[in-house]
Protein backbone atom coordinates (compact mmCIF):
# COMPACT_ATOMS: atom_id res chain seq x y z
CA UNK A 1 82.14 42.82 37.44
CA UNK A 2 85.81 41.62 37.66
CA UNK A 3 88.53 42.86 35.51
CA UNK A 4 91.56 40.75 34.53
CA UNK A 5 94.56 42.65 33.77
CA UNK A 6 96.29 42.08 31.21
CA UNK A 7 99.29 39.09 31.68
CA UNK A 8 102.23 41.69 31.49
CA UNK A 9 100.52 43.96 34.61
CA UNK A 10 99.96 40.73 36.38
CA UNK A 11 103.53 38.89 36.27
CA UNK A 12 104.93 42.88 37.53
CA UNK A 13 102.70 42.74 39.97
CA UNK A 14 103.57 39.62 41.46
CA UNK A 15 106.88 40.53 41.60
CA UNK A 16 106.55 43.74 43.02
CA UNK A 17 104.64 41.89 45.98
CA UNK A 18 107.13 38.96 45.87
CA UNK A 19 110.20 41.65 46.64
CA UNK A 20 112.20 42.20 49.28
CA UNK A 21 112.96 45.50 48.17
CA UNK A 22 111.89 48.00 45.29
CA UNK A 23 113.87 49.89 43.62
CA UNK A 24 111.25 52.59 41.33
CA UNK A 25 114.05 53.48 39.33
CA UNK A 26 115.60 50.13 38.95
CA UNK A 27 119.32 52.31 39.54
CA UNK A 28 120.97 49.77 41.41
CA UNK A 29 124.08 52.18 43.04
CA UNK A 30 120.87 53.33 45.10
CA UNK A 31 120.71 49.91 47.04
CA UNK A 32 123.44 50.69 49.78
CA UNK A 33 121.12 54.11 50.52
CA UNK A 34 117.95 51.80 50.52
CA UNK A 35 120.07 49.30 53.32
CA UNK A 36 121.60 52.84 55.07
CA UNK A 37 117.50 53.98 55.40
CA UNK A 38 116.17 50.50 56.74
CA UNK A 39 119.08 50.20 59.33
CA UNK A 40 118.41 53.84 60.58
CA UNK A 41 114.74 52.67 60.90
CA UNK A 42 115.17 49.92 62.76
CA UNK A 43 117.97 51.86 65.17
CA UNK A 44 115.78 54.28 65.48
CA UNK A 45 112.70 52.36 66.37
CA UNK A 46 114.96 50.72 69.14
CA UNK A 47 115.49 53.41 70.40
CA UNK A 48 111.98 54.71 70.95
CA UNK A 49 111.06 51.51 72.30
CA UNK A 50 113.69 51.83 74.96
CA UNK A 51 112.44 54.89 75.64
CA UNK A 52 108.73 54.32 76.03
CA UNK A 53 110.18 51.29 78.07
CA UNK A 54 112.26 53.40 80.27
CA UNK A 55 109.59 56.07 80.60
CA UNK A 56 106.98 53.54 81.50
CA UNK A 57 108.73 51.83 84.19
CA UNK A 58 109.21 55.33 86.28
CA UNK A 59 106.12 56.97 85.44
CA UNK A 60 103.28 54.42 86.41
CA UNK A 61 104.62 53.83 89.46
CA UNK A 62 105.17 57.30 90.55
CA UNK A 63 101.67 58.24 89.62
CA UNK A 64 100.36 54.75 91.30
CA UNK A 65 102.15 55.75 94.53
CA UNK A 66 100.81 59.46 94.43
CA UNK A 67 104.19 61.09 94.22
CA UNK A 68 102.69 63.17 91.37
CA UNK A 69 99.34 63.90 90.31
CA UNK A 70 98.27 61.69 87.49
CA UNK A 71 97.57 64.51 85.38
CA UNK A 72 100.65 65.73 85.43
CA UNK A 73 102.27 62.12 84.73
CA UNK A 74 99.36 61.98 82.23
CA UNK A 75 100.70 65.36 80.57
CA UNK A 76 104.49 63.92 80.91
CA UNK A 77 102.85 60.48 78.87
CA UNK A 78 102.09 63.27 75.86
CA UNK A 79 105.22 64.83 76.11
CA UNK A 80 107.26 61.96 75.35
CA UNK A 81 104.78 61.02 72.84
CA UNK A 82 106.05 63.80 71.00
CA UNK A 83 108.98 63.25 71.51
CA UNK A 84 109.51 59.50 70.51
CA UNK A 85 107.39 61.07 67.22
CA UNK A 86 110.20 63.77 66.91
CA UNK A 87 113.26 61.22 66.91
CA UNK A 88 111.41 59.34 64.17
CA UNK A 89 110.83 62.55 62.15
CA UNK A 90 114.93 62.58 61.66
CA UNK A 91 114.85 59.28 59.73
CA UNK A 92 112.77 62.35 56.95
CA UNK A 93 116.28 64.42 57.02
CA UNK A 94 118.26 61.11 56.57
CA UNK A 95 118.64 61.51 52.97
CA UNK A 96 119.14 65.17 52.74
CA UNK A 97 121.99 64.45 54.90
CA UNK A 98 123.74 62.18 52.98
CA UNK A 99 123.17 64.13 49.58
CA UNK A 100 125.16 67.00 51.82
CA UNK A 101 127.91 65.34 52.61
CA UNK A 102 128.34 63.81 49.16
CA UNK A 103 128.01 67.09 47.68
CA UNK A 104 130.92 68.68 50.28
CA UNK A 105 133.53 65.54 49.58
CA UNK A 106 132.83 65.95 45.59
CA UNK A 107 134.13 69.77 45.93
CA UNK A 108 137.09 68.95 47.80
């Protein structure tokens, strides 16, 4: 069975999908936060893959030329799994931080 919706819920639809951005509550002084979020994200995934890039080039060949045991590279691999997963948990704070500072220059 296929169910057309109705024209309205189409045309939004399409537009939502045709956006670059979407705004839920169509308040536009929120688009320089939306631009502030997407250039953190892309800094910060930069940054990780530096780091896995970094970490990568040291650790294989260590454990390749027995330096260390792999297991212990292999527990070092996890490690900085979490931590390239704990860099990109601060993008979650991101907002918090700005409403905090906001909040500090308004009582001034």
């Amino acid at each position: 069975m296929i169910w057309n919706a109705p024209p309205a819920s189409r045309g939004s639809d399409i537009a939502i999908e045709s956006a670059g951005i979407l705004l839920p509550s169509g308040d536009l002084n929120k688009l320089p936060e939306a631009f502030d979020i997407s250039s953190a994200t892309i800094k910060t995934i930069r940054q990780n893959l530096r780091w896995a890039l970094f970490y990568n080039l040291i650790s294989i060949p260590v454990a390749a030329a027995g330096i260390l045991h792999p297991s212990i590279c292999a527990a070092a691999m996890s490690l900085s799994s979490i931590g390239v997963l704990m860099h990109s948990l601060r993008l979650k704070d991101l907002g918090k931080e700005k409403e905090r500072r906001s909040k500090w220059k308004k009582k001034r």
